[in-house]
Protein backbone atom coordinates (compact mmCIF):
# COMPACT_ATOMS: atom_id res chain seq x y z
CA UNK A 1 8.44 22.63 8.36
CA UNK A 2 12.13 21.16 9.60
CA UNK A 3 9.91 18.09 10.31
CA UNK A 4 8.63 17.89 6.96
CA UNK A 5 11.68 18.13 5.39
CA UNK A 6 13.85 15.60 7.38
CA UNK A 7 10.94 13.48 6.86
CA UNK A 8 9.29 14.49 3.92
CA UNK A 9 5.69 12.46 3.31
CA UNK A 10 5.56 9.37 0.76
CA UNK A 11 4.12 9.42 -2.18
CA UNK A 12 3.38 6.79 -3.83
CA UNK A 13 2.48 7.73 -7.61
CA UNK A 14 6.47 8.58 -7.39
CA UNK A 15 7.18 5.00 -5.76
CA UNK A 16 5.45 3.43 -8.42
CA UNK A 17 7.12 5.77 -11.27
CA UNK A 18 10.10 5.00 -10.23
CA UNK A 19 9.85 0.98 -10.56
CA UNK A 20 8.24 1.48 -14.12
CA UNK A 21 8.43 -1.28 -16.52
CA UNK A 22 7.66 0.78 -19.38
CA UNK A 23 11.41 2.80 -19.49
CA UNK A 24 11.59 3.41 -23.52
CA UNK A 25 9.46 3.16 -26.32
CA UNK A 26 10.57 0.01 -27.20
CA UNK A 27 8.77 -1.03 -24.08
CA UNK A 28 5.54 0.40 -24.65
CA UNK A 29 5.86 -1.14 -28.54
CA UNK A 30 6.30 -4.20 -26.59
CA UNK A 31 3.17 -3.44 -25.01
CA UNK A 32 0.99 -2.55 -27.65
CA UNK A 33 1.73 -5.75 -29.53
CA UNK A 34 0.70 -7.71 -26.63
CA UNK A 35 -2.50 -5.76 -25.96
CA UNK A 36 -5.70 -7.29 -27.24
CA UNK A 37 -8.22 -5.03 -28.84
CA UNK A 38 -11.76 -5.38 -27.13
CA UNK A 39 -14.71 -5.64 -29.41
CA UNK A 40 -17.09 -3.72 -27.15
CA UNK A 41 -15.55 -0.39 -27.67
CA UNK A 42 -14.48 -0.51 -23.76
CA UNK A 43 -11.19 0.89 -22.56
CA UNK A 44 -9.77 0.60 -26.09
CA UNK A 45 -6.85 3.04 -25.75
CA UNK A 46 -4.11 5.05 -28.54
CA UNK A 47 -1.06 4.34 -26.71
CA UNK A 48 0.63 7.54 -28.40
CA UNK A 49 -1.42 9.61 -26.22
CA UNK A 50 -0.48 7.88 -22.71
CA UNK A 51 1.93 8.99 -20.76
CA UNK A 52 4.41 5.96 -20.53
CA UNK A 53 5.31 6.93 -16.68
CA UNK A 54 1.35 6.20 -15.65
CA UNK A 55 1.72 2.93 -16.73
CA UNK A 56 1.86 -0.09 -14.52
CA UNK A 57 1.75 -3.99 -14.31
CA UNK A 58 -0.25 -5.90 -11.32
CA UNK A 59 3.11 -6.79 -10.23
CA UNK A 60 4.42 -3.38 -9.58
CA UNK A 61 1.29 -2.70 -8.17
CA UNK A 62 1.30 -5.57 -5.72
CA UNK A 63 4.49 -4.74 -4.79
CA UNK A 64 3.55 -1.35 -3.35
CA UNK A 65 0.46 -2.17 -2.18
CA UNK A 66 2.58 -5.55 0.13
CA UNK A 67 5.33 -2.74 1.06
CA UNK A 68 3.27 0.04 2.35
CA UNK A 69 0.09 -2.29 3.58
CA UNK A 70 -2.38 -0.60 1.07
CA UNK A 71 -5.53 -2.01 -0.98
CA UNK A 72 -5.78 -2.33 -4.72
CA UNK A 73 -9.51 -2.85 -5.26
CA UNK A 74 -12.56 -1.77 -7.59
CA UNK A 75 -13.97 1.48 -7.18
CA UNK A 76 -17.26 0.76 -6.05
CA UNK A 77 -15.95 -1.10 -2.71
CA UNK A 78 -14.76 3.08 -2.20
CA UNK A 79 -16.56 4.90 0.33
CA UNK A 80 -14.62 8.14 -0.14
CA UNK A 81 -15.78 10.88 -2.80
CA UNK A 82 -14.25 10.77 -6.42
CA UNK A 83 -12.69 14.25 -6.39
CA UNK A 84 -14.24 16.30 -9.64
CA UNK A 85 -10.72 16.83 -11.22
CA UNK A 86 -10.32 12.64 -11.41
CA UNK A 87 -13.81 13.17 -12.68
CA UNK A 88 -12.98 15.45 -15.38
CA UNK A 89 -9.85 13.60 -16.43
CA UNK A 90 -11.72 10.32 -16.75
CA UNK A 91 -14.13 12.66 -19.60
CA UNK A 92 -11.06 13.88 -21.16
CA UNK A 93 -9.20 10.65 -21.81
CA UNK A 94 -12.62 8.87 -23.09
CA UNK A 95 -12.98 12.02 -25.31
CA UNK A 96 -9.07 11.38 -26.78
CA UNK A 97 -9.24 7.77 -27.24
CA UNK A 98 -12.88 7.60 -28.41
CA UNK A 99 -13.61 4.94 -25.97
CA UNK A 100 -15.48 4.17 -23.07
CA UNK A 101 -13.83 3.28 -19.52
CA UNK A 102 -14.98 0.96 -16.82
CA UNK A 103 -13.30 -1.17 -14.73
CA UNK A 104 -11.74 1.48 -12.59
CA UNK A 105 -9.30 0.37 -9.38
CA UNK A 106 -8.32 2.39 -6.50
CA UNK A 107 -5.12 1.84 -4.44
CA UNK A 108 -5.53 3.41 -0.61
CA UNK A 109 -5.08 2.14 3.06
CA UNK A 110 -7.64 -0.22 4.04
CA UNK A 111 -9.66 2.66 6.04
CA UNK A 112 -10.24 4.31 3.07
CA UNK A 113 -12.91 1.17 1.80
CA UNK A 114 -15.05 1.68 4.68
CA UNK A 115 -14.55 5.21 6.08
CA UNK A 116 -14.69 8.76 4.91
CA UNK A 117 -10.88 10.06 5.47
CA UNK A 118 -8.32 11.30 2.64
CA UNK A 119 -5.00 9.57 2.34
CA UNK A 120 -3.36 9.06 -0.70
CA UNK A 121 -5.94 7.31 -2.99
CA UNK A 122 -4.79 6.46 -6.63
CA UNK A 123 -7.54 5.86 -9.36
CA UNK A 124 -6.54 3.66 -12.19
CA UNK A 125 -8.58 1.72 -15.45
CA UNK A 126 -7.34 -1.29 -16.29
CA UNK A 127 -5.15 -1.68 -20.21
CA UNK A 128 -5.58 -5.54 -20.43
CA UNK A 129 -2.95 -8.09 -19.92
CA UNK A 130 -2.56 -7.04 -15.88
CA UNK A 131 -1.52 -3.43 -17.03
CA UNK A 132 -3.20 -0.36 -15.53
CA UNK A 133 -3.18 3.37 -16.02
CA UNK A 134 -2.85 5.81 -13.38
CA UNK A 135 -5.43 8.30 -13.91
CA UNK A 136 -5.49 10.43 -10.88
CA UNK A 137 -3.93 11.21 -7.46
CA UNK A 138 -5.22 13.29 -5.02
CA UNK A 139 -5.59 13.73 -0.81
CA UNK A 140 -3.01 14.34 1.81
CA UNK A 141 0.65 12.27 1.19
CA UNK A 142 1.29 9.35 3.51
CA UNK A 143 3.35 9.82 6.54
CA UNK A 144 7.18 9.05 5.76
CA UNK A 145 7.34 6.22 8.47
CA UNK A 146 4.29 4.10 6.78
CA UNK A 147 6.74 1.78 5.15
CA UNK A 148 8.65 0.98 8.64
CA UNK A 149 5.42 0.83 10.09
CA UNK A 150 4.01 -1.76 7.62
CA UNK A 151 6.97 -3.67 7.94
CA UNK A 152 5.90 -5.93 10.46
CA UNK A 153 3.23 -6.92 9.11
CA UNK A 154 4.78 -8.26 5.38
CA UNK A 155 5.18 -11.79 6.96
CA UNK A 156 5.39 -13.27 10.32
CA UNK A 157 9.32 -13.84 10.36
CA UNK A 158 9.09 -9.87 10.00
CA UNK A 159 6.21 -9.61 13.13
CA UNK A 160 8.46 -12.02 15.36
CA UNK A 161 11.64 -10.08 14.81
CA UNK A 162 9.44 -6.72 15.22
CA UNK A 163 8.08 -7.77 18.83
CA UNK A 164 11.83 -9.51 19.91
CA UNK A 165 13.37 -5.62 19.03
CA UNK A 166 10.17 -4.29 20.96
CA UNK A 167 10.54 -6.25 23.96
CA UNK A 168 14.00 -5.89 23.98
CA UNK A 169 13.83 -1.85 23.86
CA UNK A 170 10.87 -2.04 26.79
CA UNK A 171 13.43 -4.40 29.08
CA UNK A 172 16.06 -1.98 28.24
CA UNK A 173 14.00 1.07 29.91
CA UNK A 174 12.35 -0.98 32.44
CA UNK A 175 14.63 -0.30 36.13
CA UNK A 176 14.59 -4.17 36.88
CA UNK A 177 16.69 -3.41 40.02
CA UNK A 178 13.55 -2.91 41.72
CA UNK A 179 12.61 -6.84 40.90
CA UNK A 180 15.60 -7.81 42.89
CA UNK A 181 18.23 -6.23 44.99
CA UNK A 182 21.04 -8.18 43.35
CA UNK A 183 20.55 -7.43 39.57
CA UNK A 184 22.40 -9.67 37.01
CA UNK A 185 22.63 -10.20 33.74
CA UNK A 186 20.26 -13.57 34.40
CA UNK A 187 17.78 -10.80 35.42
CA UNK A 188 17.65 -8.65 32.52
CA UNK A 189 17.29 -11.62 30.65
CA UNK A 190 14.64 -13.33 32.87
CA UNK A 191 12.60 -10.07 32.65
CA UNK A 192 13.15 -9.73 28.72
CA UNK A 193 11.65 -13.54 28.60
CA UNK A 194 8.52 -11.89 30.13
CA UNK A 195 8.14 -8.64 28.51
CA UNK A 196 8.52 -10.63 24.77
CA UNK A 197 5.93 -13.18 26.40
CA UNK A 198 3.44 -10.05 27.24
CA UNK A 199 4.13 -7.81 24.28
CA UNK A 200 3.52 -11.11 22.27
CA UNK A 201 0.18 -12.14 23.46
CA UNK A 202 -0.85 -8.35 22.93
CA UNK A 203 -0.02 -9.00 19.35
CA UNK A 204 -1.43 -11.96 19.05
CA UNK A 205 -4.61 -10.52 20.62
CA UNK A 206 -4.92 -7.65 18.38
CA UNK A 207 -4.87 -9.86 14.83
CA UNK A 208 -7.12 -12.25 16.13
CA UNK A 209 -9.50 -9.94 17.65
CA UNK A 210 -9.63 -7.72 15.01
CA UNK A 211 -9.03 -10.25 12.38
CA UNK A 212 -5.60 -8.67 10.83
CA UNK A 213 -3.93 -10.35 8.52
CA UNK A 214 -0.20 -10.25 6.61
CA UNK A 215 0.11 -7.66 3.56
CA UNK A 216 0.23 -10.21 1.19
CA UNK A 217 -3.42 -11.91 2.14
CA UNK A 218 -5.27 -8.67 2.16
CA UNK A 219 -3.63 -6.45 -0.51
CA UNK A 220 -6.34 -7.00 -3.13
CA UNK A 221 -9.27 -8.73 -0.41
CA UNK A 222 -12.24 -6.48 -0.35
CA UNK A 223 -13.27 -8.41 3.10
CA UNK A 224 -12.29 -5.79 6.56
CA UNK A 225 -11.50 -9.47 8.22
CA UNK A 226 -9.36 -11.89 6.19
């Protein structure tokens, strides 16, 4: 519990609400007179009845997804279960706006497309003009550290100054006296060279083994390898 509250778990439907476009009614006015009507009677919403806070744009969305190395991708590339409350809020917002919805994108960690395991998946149906709504939350909240930990892998500036801190910590803790009987400061920094060298290649191994990419290139990339 002490745990938990010094490091309380993210989540990200209050990440998103807080970088809201939508901030006053004016706003969502704005909105409205930008949104165009669909003649097919498909996710044709009253924007009196949404909830202004559940409202995003692709950019916000992005955003997250980049910062916190999560997916933003159509709901049938999901291959966990659709919990029966999202279910049964889906039915009630049809039933309010006399509409029918389709469309439907969910926002999780990249595991979540291809295995079973519950971690923070947002469902949300798409308004037109790049806006979604969020429908419904559910599953456990992401650790607090998943930002820091997804850092790295925003861009490779961020991945080369990630492994340079890395090696540097590992040389700190590593007793290089026993490399040499005279230790020096050429030493430390001799043996640095060649832990960055090794931690490096590890790296490097990983992503091209596996076939990891940078948050930007695989935020909205239904592929496992891109």
């Amino acid at each position: 519990m002490l745990m938990m509250k010094i490091f309380p778990p993210t989540q990200i439907d209050q990440i998103l609400e807080k970088n809201t476009l939508l901030k006053s009614p004016a706003d969502l006015n704005y909105l409205l007179s930008h949104y165009p009507p669909t003649s097919d009677g498909v996710n044709v919403f009253d924007f009196d009845q949404l909830e202004t806070d559940k409202i995003f744009h692709l950019g916000q969305i992005k955003e997250v997804c980049i910062d916190y190395r999560l997916r933003f991708l159509d709901i049938k590339y999901f291959k966990g279960n659709i919990p029966q409350e999202a279910v049964e809020k889906i039915t009630q917002l049809e039933k309010d706006h006399q509409t029918t919805l389709d469309g439907f994108k969910i926002m999780a960690p990249s595991v979540l497309f291809r295995l079973k395991k519950t971690d923070d998946p947002l469902l949300f149906v798409p308004l037109g003009n790049d806006y979604f709504y969020l429908i419904h939350k559910w599953g456990d909240d992401m650790s607090f550290f998943r930002k820091a930990w997804a850092w790295p892998f925003k861009n490779i500036w961020n991945l080369l100054l990630a492994v340079l801190v890395v090696s540097f910590l590992a040389t700190l803790i590593t007793p290089y006296q026993i490399f040499t009987k005279t230790p020096s400061p050429s030493t430390f920094w001799m043996l640095y060279f060649f832990m960055f060298k090794a931690i490096a290649s590890i790296v490097l191994f990983y992503g091209f083994a596996l076939g990891k990419n940078f948050n930007p290139a695989i935020w909205n990339n239904r592929y496992d390898k891109t």
